[in-house]
N, C-alpha and C. Protein backbone atom coordinates (compact mmCIF):
# COMPACT_ATOMS: atom_id res chain seq x y z
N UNK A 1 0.84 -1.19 0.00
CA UNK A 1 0.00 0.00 0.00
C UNK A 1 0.88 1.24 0.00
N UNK A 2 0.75 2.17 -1.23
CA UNK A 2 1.90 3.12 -1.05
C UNK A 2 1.10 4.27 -0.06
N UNK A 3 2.37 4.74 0.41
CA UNK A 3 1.71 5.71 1.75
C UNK A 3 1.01 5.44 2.70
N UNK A 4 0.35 4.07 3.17
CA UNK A 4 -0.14 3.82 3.64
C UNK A 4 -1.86 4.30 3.56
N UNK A 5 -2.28 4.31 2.22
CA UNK A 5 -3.59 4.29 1.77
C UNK A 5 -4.43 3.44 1.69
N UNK A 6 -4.88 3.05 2.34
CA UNK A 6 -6.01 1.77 1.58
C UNK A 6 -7.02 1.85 1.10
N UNK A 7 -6.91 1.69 -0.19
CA UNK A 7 -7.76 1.79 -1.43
C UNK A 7 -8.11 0.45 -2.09
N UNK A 8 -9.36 -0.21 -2.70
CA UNK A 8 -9.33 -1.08 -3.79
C UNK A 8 -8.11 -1.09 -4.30
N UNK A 9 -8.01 -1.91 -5.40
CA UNK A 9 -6.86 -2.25 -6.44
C UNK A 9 -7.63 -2.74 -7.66
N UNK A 10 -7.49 -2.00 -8.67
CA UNK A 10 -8.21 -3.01 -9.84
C UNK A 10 -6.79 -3.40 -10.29
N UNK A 11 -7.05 -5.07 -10.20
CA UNK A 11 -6.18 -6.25 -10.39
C UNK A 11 -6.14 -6.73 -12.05
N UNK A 12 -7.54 -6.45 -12.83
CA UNK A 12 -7.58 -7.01 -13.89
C UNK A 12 -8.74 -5.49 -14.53
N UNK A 13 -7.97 -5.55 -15.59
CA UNK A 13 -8.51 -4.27 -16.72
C UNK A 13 -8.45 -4.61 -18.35
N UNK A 14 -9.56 -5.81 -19.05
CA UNK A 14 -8.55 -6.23 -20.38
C UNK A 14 -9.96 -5.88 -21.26
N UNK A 15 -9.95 -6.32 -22.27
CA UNK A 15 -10.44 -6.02 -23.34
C UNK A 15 -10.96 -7.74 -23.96
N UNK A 16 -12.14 -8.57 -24.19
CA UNK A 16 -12.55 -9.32 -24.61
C UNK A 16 -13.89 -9.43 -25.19
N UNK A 17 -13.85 -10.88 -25.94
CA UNK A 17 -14.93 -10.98 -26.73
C UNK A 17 -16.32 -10.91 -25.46
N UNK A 18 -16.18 -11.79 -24.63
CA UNK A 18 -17.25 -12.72 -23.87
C UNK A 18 -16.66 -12.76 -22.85
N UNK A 19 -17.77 -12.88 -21.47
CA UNK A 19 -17.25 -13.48 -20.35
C UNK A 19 -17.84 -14.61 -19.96
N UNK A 20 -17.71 -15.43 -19.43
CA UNK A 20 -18.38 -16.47 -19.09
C UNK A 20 -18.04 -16.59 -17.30
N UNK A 21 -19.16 -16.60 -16.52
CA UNK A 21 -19.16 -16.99 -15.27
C UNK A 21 -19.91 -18.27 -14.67
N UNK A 22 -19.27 -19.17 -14.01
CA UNK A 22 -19.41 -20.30 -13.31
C UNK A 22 -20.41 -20.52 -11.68
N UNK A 23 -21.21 -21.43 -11.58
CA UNK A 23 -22.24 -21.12 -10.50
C UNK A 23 -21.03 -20.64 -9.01
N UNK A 24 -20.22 -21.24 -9.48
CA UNK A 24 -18.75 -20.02 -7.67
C UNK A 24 -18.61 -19.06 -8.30
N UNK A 25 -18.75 -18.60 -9.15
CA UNK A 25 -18.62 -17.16 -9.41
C UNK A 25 -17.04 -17.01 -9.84
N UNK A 26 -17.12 -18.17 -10.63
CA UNK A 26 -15.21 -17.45 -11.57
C UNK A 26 -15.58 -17.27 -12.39
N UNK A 27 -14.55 -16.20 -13.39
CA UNK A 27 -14.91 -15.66 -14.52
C UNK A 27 -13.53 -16.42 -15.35
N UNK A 28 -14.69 -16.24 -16.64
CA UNK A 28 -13.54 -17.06 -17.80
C UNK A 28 -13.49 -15.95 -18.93
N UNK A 29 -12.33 -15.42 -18.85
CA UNK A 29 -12.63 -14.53 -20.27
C UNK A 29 -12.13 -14.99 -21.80
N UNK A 30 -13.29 -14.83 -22.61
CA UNK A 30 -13.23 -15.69 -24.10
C UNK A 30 -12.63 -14.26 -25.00
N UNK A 31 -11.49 -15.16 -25.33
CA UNK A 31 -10.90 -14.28 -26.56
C UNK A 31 -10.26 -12.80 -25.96
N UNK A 32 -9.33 -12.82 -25.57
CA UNK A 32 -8.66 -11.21 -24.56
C UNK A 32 -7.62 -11.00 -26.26
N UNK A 33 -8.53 -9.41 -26.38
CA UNK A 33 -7.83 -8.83 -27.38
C UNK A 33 -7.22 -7.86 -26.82
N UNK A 34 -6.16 -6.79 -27.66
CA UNK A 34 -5.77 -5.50 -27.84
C UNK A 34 -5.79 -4.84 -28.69
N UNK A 35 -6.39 -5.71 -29.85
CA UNK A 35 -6.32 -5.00 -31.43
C UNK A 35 -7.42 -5.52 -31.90
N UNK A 36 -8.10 -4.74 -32.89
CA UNK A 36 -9.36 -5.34 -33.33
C UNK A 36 -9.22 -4.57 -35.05
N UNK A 37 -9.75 -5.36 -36.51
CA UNK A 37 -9.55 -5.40 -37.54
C UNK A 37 -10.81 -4.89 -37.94
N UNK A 38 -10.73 -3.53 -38.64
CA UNK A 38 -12.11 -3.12 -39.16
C UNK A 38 -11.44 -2.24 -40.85
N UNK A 39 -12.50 -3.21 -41.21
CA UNK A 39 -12.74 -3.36 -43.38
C UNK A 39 -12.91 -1.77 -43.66
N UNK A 40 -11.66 -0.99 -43.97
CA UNK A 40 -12.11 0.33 -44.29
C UNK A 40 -13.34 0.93 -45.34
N UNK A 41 -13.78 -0.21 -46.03
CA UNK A 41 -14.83 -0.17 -46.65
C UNK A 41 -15.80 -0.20 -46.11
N UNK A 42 -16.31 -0.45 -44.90
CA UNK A 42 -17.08 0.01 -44.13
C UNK A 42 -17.62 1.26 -43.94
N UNK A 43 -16.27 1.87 -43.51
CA UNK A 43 -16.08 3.18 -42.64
C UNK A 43 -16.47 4.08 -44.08
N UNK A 44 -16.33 3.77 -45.08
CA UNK A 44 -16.73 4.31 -46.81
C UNK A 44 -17.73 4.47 -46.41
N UNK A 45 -18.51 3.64 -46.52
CA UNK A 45 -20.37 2.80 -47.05
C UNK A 45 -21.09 3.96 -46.18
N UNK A 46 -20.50 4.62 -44.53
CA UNK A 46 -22.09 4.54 -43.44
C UNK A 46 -21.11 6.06 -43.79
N UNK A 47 -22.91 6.94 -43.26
CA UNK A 47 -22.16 8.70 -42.71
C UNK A 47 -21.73 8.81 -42.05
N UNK A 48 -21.49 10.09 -41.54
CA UNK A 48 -20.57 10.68 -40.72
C UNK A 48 -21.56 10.12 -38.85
N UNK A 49 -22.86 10.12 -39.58
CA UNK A 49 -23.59 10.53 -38.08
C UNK A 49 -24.02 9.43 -37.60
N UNK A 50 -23.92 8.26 -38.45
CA UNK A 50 -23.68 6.92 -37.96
C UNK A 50 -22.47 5.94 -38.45
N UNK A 51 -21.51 6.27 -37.67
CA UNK A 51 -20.42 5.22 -38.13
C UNK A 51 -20.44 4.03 -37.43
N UNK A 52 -19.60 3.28 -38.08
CA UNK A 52 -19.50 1.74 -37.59
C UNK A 52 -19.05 1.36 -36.09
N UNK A 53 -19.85 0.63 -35.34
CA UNK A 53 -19.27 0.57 -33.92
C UNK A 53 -18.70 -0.91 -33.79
N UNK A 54 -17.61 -1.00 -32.99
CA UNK A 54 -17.25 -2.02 -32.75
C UNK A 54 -17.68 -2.52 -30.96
N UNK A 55 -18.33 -3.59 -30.91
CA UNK A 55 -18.75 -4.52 -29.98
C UNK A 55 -17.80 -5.17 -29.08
N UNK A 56 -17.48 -5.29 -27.77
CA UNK A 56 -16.39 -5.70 -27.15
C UNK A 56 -16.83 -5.24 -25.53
N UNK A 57 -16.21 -6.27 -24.81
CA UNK A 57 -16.46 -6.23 -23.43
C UNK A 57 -15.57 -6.06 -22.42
N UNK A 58 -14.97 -5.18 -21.47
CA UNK A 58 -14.17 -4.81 -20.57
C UNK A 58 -14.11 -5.53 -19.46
N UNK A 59 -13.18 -6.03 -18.84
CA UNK A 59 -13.75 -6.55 -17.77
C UNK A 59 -12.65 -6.30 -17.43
N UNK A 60 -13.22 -5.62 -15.58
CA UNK A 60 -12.76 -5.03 -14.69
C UNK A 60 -12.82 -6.26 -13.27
N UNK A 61 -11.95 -6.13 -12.72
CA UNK A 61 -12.01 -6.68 -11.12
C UNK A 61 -11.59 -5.82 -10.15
N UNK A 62 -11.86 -5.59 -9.49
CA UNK A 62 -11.35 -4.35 -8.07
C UNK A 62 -10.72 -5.90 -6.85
N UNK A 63 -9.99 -5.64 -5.95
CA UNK A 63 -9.47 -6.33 -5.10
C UNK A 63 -9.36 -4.95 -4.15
N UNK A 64 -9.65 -6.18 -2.50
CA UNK A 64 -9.95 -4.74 -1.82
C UNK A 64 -9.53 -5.53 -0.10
N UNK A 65 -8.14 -4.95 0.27
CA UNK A 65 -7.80 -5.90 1.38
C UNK A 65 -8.24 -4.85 2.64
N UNK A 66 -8.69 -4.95 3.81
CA UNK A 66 -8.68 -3.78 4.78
C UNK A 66 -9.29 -2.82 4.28
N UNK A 67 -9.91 -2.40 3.58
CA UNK A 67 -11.03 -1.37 2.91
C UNK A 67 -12.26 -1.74 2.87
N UNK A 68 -12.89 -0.29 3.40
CA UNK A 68 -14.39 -1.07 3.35
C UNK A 68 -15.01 0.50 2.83
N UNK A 69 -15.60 0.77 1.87
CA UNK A 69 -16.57 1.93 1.12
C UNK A 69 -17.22 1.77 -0.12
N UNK A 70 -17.64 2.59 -0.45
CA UNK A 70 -18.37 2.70 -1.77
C UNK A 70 -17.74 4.16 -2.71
N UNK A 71 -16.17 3.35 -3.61
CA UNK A 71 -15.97 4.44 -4.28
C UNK A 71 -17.12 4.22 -5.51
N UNK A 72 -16.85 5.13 -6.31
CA UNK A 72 -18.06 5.36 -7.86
C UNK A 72 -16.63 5.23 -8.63
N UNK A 73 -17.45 4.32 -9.42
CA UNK A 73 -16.67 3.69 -10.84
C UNK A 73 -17.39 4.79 -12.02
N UNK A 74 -16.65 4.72 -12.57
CA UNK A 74 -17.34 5.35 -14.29
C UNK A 74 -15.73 4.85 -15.00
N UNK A 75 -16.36 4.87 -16.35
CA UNK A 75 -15.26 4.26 -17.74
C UNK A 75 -15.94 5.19 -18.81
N UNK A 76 -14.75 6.28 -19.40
CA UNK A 76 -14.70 6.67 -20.52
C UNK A 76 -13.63 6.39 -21.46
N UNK A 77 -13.97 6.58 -23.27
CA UNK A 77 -13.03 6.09 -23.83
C UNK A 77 -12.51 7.55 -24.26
N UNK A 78 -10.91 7.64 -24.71
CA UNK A 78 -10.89 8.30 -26.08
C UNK A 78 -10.49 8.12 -27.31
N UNK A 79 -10.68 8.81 -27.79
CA UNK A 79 -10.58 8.17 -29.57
C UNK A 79 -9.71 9.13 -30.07
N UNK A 80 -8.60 8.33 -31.06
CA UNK A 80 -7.18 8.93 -31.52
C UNK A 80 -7.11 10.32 -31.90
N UNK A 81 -8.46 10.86 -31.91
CA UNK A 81 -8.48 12.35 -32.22
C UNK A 81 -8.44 13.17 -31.14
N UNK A 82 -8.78 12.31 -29.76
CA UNK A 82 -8.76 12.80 -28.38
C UNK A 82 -10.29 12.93 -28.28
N UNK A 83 -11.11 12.56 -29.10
CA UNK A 83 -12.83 12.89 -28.82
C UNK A 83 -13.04 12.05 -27.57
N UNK A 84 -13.26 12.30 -26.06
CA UNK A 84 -13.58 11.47 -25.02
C UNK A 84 -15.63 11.30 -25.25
N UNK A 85 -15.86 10.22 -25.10
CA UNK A 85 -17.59 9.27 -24.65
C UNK A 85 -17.67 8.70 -23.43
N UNK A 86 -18.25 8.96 -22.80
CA UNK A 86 -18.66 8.49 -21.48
C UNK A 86 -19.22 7.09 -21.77
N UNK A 87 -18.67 5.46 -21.14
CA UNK A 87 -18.93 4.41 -21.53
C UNK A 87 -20.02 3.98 -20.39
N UNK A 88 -19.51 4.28 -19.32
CA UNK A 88 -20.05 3.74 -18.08
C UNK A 88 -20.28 4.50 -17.00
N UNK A 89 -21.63 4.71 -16.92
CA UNK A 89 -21.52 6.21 -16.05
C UNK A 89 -21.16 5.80 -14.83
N UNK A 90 -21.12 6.74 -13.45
CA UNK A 90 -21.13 6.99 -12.33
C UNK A 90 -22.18 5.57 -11.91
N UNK A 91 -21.33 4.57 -11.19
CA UNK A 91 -21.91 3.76 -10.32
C UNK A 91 -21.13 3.32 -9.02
N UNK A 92 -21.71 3.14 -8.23
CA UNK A 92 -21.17 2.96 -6.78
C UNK A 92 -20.78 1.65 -6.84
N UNK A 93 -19.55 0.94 -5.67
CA UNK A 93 -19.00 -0.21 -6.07
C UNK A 93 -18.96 -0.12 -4.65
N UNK A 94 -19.75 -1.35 -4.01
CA UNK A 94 -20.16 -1.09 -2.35
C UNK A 94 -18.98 -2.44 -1.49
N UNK A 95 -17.82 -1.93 -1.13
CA UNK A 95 -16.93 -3.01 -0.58
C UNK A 95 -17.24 -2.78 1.13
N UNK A 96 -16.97 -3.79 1.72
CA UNK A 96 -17.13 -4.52 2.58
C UNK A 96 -15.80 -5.42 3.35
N UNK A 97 -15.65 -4.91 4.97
CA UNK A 97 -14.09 -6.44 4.68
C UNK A 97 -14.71 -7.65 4.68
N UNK A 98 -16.01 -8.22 4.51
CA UNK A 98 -16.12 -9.56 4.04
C UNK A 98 -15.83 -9.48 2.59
N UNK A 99 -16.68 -8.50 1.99
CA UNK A 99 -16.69 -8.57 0.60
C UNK A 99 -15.22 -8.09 -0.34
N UNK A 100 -14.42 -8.76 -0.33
CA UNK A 100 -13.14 -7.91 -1.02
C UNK A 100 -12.85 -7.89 -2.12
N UNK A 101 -14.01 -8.36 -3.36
CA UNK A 101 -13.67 -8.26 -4.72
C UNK A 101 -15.10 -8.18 -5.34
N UNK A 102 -14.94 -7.19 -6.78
CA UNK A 102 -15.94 -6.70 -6.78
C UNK A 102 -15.34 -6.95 -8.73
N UNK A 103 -16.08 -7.56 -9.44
CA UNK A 103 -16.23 -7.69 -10.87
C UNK A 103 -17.08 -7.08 -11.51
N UNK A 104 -16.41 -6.07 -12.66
CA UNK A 104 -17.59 -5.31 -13.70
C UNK A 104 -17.29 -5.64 -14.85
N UNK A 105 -18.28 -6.24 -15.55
CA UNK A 105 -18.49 -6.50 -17.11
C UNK A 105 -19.04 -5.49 -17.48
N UNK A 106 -18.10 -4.23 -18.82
CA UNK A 106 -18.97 -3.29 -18.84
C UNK A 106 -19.08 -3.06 -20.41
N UNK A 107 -20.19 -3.69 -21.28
CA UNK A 107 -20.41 -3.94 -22.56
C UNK A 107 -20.17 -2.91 -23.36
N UNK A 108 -19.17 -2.65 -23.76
CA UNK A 108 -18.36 -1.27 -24.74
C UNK A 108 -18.68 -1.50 -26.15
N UNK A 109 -19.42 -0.52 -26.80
CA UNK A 109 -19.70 -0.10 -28.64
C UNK A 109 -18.62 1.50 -28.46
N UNK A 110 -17.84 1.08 -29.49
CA UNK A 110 -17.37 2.60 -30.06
C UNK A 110 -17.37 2.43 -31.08
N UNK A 111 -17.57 3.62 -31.59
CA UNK A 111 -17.88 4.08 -32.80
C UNK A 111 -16.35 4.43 -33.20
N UNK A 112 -16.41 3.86 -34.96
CA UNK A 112 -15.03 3.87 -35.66
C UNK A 112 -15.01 4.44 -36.66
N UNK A 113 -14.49 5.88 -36.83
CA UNK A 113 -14.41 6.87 -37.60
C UNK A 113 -13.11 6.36 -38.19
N UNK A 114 -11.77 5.99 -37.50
CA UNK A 114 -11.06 6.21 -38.16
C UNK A 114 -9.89 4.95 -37.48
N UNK A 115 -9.07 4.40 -38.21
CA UNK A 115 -7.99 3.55 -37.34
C UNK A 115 -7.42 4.23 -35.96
N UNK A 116 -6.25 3.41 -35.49
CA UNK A 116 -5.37 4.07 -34.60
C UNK A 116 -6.02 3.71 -33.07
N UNK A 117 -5.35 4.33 -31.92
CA UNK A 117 -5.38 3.77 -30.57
C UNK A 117 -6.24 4.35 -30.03
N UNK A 118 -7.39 3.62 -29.32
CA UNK A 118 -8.55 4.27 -28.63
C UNK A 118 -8.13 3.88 -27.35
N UNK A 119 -8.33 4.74 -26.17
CA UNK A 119 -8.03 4.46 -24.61
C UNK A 119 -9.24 4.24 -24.02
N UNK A 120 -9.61 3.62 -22.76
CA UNK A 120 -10.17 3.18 -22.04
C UNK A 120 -9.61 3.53 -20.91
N UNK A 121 -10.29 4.82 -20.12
CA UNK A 121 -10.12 5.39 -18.87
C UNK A 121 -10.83 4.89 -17.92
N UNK A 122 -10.35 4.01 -16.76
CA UNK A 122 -11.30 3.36 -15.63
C UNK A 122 -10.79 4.56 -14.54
N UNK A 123 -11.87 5.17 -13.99
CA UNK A 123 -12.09 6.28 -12.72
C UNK A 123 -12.66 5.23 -11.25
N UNK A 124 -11.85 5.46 -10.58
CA UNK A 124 -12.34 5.47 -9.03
C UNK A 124 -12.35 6.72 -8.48
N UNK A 125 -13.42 7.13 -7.96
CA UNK A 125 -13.62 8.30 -7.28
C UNK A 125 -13.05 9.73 -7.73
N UNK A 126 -13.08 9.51 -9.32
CA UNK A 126 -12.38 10.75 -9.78
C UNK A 126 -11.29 10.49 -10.29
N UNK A 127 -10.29 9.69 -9.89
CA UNK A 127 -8.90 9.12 -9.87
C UNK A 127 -8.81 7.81 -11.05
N UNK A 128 -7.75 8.41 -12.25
CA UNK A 128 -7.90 7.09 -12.76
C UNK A 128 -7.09 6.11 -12.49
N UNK A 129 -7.74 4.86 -12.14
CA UNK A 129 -7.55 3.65 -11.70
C UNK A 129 -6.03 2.92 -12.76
N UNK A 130 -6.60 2.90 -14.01
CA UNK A 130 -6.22 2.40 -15.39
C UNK A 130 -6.30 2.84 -16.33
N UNK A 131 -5.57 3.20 -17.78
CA UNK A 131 -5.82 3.11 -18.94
C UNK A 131 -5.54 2.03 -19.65
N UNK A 132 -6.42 1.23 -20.41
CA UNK A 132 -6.62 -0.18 -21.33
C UNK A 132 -6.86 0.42 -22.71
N UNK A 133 -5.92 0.10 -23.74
CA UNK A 133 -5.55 0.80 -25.24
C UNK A 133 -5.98 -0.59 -25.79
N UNK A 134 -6.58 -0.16 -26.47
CA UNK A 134 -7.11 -1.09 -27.97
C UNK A 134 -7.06 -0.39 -28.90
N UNK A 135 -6.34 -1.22 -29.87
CA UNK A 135 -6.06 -0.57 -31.34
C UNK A 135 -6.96 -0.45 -32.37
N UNK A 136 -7.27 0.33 -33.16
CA UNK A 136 -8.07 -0.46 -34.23
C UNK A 136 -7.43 -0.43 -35.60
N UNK A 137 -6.86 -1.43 -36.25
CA UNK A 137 -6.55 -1.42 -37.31
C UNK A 137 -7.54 -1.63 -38.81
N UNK A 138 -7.27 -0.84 -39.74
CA UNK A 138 -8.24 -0.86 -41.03
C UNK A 138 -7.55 -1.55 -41.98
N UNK A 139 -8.10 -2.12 -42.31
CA UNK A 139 -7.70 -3.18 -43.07
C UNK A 139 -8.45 -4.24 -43.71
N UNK A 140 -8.36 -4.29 -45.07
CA UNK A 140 -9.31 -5.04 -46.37
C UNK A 140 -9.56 -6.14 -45.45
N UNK A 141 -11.28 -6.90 -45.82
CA UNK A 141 -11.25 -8.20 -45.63
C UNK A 141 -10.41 -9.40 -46.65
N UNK A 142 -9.82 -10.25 -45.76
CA UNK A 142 -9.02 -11.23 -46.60
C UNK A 142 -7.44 -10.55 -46.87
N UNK A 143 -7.55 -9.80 -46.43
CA UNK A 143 -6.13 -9.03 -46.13
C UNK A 143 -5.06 -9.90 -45.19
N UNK A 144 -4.35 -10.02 -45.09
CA UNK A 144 -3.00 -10.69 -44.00
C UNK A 144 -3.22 -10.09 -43.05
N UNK A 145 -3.26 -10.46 -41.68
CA UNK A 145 -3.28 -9.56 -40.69
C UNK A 145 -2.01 -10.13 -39.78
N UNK A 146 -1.34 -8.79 -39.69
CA UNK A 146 -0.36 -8.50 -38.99
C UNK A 146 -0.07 -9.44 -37.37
């Protein structure tokens, strides 16, 4: 604990297809990306005021030893132009010292104007926790991928 703070810890911050959870409550995550492949012919075809979103799921874990509160989570992204979207608003994350881990699946669409690195800002109480970068590369279908 630096300084002697005790705060949560988010332990796990990734980027996947699917989660899958088990009746004990483990999580299995299907398919953990960092890069995702989108057909610039797409991004052609739709307007400006509906572009193509890509589908993908975050999953967060908080770990929480000797702490007991309710900080507020929220997740915004930004996009390589710096345009920030609010993904996940303001929700309370209620820890407990029985309760010391706390899992959020938080179902992410962004919209894809253009290739390049989109961030994923996870906030505790104002404070960001994490940034999680997913790429998006453009690129023909049936193309080689890198």
């Amino acid at each position: 604990m630096p300084d002697g703070i005790i705060t949560p810890y988010l332990s796990v911050a990734m980027f996947c297809e699917n989660v899958l959870e088990e009746k004990d409550n483990v999580l299995s995550a299907i398919r953990i990306v960092d890069r995702l492949y989108v057909d610039p012919d797409a991004l052609a075809e739709v307007d400006a005021k509906s572009p193509p979103h890509v589908q993908i799921v975050l999953l967060l874990k908080f770990i929480s030893v000797g702490y007991s509160g309710t900080p507020t989570l929220h997740v915004k992204s930004v996009a390589p132009n710096g345009k920030e979207s609010e993904l996940f608003g303001a929700t309370p994350l209620p820890f407990s010292l029985e309760k010391t881990g706390i899992q959020v699946r938080v179902n992410v669409a962004i919209a894809i104007k253009h290739g390049g690195w989109y961030w994923v800002d996870v906030y505790l109480d104002g404070e960001v926790a994490r940034r999680v970068p997913l790429q998006i590369v453009l690129q023909k279908a049936g193309s080689e991928q890198q």
